[in-house]
Protein backbone atom coordinates (compact mmCIF):
# COMPACT_ATOMS: atom_id res chain seq x y z
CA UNK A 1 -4.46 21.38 -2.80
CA UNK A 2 -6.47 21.69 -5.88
CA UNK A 3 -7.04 17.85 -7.06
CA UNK A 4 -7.51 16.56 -3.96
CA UNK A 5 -10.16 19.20 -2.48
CA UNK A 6 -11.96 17.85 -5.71
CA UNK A 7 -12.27 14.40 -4.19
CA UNK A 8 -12.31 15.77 -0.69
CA UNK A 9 -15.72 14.43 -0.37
CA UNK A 10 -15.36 10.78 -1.89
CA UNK A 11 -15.16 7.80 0.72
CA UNK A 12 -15.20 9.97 3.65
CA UNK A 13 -16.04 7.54 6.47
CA UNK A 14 -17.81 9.00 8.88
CA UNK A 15 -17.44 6.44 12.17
CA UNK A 16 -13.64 5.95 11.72
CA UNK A 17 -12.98 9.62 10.46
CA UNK A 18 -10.30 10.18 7.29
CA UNK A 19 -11.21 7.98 4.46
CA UNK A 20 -12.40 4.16 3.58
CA UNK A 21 -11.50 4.10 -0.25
CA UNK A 22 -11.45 -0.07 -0.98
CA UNK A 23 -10.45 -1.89 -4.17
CA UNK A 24 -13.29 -1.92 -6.57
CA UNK A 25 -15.73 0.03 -3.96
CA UNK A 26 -18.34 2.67 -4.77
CA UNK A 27 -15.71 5.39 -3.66
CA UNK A 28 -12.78 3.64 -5.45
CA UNK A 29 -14.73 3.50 -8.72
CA UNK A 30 -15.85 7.07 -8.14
CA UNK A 31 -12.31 8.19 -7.94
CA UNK A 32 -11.18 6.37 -11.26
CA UNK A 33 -14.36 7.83 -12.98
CA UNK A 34 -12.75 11.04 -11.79
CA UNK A 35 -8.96 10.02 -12.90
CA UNK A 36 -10.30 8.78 -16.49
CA UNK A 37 -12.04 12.70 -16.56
CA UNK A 38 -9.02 14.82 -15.08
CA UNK A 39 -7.22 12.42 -17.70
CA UNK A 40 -8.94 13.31 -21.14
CA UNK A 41 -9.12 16.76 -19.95
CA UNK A 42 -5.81 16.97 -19.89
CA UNK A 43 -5.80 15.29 -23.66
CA UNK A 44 -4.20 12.22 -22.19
CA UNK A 45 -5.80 8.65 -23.72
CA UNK A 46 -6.54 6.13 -20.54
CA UNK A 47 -6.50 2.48 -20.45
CA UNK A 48 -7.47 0.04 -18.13
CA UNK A 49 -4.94 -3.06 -18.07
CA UNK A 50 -6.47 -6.58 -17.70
CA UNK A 51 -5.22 -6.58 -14.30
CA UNK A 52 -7.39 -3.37 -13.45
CA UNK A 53 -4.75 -0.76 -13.67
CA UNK A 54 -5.58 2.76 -14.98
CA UNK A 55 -2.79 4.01 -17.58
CA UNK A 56 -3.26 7.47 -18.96
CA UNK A 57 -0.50 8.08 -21.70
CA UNK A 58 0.65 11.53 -22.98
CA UNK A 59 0.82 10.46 -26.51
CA UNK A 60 0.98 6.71 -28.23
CA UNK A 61 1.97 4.32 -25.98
CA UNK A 62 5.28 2.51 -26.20
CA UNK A 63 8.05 1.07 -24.70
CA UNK A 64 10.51 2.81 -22.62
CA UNK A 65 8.41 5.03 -21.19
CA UNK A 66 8.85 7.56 -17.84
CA UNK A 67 5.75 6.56 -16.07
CA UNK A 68 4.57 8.06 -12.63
CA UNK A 69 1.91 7.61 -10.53
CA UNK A 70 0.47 6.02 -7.07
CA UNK A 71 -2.58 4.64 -5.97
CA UNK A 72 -6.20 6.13 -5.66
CA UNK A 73 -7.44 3.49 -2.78
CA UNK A 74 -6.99 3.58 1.13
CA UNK A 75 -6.69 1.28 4.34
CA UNK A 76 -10.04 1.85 6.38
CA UNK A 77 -10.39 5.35 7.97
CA UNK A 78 -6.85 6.34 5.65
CA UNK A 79 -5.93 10.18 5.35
CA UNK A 80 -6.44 12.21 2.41
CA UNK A 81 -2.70 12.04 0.99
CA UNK A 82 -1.60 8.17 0.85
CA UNK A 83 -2.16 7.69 -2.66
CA UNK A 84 -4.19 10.44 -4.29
CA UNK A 85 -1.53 12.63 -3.23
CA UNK A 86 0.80 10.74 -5.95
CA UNK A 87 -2.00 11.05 -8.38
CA UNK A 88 -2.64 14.78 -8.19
CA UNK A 89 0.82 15.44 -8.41
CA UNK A 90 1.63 13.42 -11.11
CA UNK A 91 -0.97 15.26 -13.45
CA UNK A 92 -0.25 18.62 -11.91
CA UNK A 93 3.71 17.61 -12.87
CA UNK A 94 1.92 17.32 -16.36
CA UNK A 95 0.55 20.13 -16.23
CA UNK A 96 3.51 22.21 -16.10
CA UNK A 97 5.41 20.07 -18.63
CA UNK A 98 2.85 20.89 -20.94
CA UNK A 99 2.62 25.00 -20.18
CA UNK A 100 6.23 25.36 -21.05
CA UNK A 101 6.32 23.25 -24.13
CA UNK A 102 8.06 20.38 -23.35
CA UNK A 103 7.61 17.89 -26.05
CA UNK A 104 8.84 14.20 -24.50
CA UNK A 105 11.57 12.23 -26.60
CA UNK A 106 10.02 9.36 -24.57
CA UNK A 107 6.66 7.92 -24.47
CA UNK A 108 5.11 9.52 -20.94
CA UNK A 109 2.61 7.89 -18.78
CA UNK A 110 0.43 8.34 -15.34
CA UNK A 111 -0.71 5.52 -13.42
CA UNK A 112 -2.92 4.31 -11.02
CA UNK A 113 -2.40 1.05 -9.53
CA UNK A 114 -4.88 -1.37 -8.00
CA UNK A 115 -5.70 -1.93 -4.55
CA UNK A 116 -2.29 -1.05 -3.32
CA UNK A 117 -3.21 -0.62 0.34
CA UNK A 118 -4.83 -4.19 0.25
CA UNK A 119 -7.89 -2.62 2.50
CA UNK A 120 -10.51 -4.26 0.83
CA UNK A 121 -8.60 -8.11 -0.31
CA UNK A 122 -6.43 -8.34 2.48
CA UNK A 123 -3.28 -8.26 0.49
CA UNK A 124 -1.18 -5.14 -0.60
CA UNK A 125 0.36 -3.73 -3.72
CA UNK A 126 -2.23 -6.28 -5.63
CA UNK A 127 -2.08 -4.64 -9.24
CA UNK A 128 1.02 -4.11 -9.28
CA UNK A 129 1.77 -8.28 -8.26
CA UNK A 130 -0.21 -8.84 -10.82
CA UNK A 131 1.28 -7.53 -13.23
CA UNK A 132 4.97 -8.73 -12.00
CA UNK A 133 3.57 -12.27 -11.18
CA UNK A 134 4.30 -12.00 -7.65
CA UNK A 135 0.50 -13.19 -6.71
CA UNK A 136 -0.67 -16.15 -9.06
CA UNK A 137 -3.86 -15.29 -10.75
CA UNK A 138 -5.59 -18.22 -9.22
CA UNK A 139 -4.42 -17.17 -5.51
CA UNK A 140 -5.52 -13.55 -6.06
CA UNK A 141 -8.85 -14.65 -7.57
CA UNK A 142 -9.55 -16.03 -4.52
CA UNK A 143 -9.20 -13.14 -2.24
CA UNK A 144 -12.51 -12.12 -0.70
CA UNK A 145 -13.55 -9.29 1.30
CA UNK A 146 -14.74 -9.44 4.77
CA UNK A 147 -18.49 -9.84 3.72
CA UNK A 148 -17.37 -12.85 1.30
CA UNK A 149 -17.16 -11.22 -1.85
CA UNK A 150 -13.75 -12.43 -4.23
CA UNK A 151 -11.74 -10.59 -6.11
CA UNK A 152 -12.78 -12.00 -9.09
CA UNK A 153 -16.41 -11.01 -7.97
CA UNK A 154 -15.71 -7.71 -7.82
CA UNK A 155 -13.76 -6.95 -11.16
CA UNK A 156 -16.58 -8.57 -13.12
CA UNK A 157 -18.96 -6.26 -11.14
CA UNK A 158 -16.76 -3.38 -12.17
CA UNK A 159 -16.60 -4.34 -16.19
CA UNK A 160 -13.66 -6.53 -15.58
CA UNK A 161 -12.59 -9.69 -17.13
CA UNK A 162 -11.17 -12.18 -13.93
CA UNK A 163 -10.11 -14.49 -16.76
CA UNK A 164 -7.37 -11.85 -17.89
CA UNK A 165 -5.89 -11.49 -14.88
CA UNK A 166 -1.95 -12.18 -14.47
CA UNK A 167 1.24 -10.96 -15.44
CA UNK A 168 1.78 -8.70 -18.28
CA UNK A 169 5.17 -8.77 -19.95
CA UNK A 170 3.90 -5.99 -22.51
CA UNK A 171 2.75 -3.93 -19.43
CA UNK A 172 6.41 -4.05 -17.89
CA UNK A 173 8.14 -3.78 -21.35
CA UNK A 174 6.96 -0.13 -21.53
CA UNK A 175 7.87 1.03 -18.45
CA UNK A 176 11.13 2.57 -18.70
CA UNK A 177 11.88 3.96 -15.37
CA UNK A 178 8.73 4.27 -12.85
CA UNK A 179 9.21 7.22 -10.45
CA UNK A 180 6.41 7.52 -7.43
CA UNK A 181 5.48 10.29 -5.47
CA UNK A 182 4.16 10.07 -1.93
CA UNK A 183 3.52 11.74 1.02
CA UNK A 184 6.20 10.91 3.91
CA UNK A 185 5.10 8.13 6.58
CA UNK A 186 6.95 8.74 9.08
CA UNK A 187 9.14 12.22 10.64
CA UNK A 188 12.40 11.88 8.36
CA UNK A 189 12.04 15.05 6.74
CA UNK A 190 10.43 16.76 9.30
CA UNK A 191 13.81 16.30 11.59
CA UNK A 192 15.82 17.26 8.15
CA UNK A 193 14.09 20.07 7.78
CA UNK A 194 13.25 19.53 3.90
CA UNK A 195 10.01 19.49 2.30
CA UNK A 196 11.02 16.93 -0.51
CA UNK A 197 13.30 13.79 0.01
CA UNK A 198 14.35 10.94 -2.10
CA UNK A 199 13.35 6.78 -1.19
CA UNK A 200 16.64 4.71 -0.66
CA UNK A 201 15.14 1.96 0.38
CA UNK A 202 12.00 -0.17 1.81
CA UNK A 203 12.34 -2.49 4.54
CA UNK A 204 11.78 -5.95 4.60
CA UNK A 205 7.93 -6.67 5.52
CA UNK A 206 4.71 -9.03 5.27
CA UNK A 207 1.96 -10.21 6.54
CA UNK A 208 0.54 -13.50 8.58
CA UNK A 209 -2.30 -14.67 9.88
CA UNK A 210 -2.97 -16.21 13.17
CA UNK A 211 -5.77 -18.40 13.61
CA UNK A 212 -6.21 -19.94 17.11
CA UNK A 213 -8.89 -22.31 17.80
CA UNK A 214 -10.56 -22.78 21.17
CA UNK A 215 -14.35 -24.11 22.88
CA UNK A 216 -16.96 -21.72 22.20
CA UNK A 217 -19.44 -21.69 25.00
CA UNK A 218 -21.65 -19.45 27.13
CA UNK A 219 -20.21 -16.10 29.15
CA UNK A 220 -22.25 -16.95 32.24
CA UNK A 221 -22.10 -20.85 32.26
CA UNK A 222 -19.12 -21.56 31.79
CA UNK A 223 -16.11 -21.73 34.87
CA UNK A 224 -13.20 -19.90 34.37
CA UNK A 225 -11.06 -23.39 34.78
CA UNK A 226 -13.29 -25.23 32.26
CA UNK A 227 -12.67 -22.21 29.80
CA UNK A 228 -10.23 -22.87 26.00
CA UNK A 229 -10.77 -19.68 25.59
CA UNK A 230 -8.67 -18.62 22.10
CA UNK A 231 -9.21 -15.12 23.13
CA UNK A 232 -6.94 -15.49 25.85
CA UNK A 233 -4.12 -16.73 23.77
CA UNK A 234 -5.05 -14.36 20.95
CA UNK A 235 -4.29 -11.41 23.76
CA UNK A 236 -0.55 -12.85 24.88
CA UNK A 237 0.22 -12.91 21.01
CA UNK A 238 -0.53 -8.91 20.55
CA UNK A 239 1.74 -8.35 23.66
CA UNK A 240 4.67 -11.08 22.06
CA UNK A 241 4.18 -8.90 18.98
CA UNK A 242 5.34 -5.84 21.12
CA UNK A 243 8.31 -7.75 22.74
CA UNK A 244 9.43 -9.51 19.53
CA UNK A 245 10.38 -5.85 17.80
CA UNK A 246 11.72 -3.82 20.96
CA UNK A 247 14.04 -6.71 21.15
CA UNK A 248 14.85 -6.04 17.18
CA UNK A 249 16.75 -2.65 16.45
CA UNK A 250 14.78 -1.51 14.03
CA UNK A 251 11.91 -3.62 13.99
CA UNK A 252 8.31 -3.25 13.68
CA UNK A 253 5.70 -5.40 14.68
CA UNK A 254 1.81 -4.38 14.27
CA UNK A 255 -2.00 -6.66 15.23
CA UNK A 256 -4.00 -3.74 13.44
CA UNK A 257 -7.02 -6.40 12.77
CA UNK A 258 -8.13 -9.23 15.34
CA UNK A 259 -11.52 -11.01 14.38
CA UNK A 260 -13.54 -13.16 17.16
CA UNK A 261 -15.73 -15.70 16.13
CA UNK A 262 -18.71 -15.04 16.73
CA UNK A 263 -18.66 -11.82 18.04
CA UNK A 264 -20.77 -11.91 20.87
CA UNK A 265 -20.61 -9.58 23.70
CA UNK A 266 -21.49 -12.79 26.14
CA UNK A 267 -19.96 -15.58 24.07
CA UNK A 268 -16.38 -17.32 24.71
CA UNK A 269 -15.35 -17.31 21.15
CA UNK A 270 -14.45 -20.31 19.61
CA UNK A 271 -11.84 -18.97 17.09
CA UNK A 272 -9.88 -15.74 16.87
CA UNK A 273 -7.98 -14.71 13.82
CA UNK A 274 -5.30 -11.92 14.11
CA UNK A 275 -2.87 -10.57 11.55
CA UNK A 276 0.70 -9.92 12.16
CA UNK A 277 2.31 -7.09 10.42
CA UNK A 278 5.86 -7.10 10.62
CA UNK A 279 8.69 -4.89 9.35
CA UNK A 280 12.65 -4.44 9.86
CA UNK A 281 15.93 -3.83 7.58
CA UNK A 282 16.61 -6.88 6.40
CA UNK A 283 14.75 -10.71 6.01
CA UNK A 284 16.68 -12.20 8.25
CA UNK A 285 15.86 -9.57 11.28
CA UNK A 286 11.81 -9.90 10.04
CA UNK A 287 11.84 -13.74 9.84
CA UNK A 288 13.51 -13.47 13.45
CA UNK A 289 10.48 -11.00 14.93
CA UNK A 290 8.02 -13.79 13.26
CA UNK A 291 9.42 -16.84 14.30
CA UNK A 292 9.68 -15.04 18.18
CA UNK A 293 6.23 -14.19 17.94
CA UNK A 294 5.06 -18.13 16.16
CA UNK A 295 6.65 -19.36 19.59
CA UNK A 296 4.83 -17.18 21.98
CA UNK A 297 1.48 -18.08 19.93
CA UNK A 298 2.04 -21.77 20.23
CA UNK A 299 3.03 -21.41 23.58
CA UNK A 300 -0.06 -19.46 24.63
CA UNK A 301 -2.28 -21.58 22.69
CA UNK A 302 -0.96 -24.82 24.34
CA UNK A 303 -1.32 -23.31 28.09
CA UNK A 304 -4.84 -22.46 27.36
CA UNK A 305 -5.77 -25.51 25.70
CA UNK A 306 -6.34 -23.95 22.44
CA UNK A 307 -4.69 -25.15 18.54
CA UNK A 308 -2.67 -22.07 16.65
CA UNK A 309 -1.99 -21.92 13.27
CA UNK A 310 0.23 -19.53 11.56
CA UNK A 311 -0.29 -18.77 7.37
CA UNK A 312 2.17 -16.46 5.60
CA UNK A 313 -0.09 -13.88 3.48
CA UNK A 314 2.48 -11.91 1.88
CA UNK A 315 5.95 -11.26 2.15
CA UNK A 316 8.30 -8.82 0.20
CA UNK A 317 11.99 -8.92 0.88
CA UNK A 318 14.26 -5.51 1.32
CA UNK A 319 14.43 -3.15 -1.55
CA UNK A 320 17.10 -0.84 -2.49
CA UNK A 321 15.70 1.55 -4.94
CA UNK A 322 18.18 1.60 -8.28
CA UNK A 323 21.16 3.76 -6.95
CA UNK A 324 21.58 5.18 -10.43
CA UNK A 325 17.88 6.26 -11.09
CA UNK A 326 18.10 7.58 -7.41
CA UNK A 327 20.93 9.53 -7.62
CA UNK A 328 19.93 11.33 -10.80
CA UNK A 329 16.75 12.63 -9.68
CA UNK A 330 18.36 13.30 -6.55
CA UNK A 331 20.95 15.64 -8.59
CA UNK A 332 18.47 16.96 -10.88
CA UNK A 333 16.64 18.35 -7.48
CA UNK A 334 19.54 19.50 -6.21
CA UNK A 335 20.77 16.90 -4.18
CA UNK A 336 17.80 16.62 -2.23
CA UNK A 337 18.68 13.72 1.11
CA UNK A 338 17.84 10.51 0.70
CA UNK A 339 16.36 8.08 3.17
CA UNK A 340 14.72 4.47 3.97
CA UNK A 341 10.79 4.25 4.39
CA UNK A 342 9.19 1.33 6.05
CA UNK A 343 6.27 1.37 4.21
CA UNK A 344 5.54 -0.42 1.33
CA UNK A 345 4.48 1.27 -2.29
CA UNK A 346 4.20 0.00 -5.63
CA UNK A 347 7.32 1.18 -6.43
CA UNK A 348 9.15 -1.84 -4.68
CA UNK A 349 7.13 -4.37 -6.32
CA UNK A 350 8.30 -2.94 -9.91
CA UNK A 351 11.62 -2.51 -8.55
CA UNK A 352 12.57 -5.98 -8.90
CA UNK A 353 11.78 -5.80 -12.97
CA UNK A 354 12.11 -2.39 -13.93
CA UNK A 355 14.23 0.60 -12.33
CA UNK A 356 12.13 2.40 -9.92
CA UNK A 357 12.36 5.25 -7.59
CA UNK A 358 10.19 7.73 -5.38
CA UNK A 359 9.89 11.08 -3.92
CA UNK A 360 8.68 11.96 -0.82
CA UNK A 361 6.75 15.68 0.63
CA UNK A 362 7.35 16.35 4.07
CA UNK A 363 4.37 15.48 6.31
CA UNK A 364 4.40 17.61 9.24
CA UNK A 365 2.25 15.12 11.67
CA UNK A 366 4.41 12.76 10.65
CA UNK A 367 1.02 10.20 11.10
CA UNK A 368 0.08 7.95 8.14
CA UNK A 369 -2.58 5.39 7.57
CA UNK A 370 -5.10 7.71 9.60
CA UNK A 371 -7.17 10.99 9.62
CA UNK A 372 -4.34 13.28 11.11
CA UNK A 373 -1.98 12.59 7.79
CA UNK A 374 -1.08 15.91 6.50
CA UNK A 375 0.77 17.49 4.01
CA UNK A 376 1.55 21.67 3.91
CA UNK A 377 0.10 23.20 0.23
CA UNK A 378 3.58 24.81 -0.19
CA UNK A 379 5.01 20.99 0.36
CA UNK A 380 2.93 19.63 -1.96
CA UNK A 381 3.46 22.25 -4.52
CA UNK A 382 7.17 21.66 -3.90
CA UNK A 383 6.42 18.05 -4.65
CA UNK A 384 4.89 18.79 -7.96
CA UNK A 385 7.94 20.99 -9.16
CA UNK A 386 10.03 18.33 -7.89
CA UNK A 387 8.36 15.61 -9.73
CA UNK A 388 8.00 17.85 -13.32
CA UNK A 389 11.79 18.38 -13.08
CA UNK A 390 12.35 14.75 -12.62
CA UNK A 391 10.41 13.53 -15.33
CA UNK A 392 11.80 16.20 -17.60
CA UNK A 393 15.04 15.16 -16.95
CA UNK A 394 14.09 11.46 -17.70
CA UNK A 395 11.84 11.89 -20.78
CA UNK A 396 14.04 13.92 -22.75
């Protein structure tokens, strides 16, 4: 797809294959170098928000306006669709607004949000929380990367202003309706048999850490029943993570990241720190997975002679896309299905302030957040049609 063969070669990460595109990175500020140039090319004027978004309007800006757009960034060895897929498309929509004459009656914008995959800060969707106030500017200043660099580090290395940062009532005020394209996670469409669907919903989700504290001491020295070993405990709460969400309907329950301390090949760590990512339809179903998993830890911890502590990162309840905003585009397409995604876009953050709703392009792997991600050019071209009618219909 023309767009994203451009930045085919931007961030490619050659040990984990796909892509490692990180908030504020070399590759991520390569990428909105190339967004600010596809922009003015295109005659649209960009701005960069204080809280590091990229806006690139199709005329003045103003309130009430039909914005689209995704994300430019990616979780660590990401495919080549989550996120620039939504960008491409939303220019290429543009583009054939603009070659048939359609003059908006409504101010039009694409976006880019910042850091939505959270691959680089730890915590997801962080422009658009930002903007919303669902992250305090003082908590998301502190965010640092894994080699101890802050957030507020590395916006003033990228021309940005930390002291800016935090939620933007004019920012919201112009968005009118937001609609997001993105490539499917998951096999929804693929068992439909349609190459473009509609978002109904996003389950509930978040994040915690688990930190559990043990003895550190030498491989070789050290009896097995003198051992607080925190790796041992650490282990039991990856397989309680597995039980907790087959014993859900519905439920999803992920340790992507686990992080000895120190690291050494013939050390018994004295700390481990783990994330738990977990997912299911509704808050109370998601606090139940947690809490299961909370009692396994603390359980595990105690047998082994280790402390556990449990810190909510980030947490974002159930949303139900606006039914009305849904169902139009859904019409306008020609009553294209709807269905529920458990992944988590900057869509649902706005969709508490400001009526939101996405479109999804078949992806025939049906594998997300790594190199096999996929997307069929006659999908995504289907996706950009899809997307020009929509925002025609809204901007009128």
């Amino acid at each position: 797809m023309t767009g994203l063969d451009d930045i085919a070669r931007i961030g490619a990460d050659p040990r984990r294959g796909g892509y490692s595109r990180h908030g504020y990175d070399r590759a991520e500020l390569e990428l909105r170098t190339w967004f600010t140039e596809e922009a003015g090319r295109r005659g649209l004027g960009v701005e960069c928000d204080r809280n590091g978004n990229l806006w690139a309007w199709w005329g003045p800006p103003g309130e009430g306006a039909v914005v689209t757009g995704s994300h430019l960034d990616s979780v660590p060895g990401g495919g080549a669709f989550d996120g620039p897929l939504g960008v491409v498309s939303s220019l290429q929509a543009l583009d054939l607004l603009q070659a048939k004459g359609f003059v908006p009656g409504k101010p039009m914008a694409v976006v880019v949000f910042a850091e939505e995959e959270g691959g680089r800060f730890g915590l997801a969707c962080l422009g658009s929380r930002l903007v919303t106030g669902a992250i305090t500017p003082a908590a998301a200043l502190r965010l640092s990367d894994p080699d101890g660099v802050t957030l507020a580090e590395a916006m003033r290395s990228a021309g940005l202003d930390p002291a800016l940062v935090g939620p933007d009532v004019e920012v919201l005020r112009r968005i009118g309706v937001f609609v997001e394209l993105h490539v499917e996670q998951g096999r929804g469409l693929i068992d439909l048999g349609a190459p473009v669907g509609v978002a109904s919903s996003i389950l509930a989700h978040g994040r915690w850490r688990v930190s559990v504290t043990g003895e550190g001491n030498h491989a070789g020295a050290t009896l097995m029943v003198d051992r607080r070993d925190p790796m041992i405990a650490a282990a039991q709460v990856v397989l309680a993570a597995r039980r907790a969400a087959t014993g859900v309907e519905g439920a999803r329950a992920t340790v992507g990241r686990l992080v000895p301390n120190p690291g050494g090949t013939n050390v018994i760590p004295s700390s481990v720190d783990l994330w738990l990512d977990a997912r299911a339809e509704d808050d109370a179903r998601t606090r139940a997975v947690v809490e299961s998993v909370a009692e396994a830890a603390r359980a595990a911890a105690a047998d082994e002679g280790c402390e556990v502590t449990i810190t909510e990162e980030s947490y974002g309840d159930t949303v139900v896309f606006d039914p009305a905003l849904r169902d139009k585009v859904s019409t306008v397409l020609g009553g294209v299905p709807a269905l529920p995604t458990g992944a988590g876009h900057d869509a649902g953050i706005l969709a508490a302030h400001v009526p939101t709703a996405m479109l999804f392009v078949r992806n025939p792997t049906g594998v997300s957040h790594a190199p096999e991600e996929f997307a069929e050019a006659a999908d995504c071209s289907a996706g950009v049609v899809a997307l020009a009618s929509a925002l025609e219909a809204l901007a009128r």
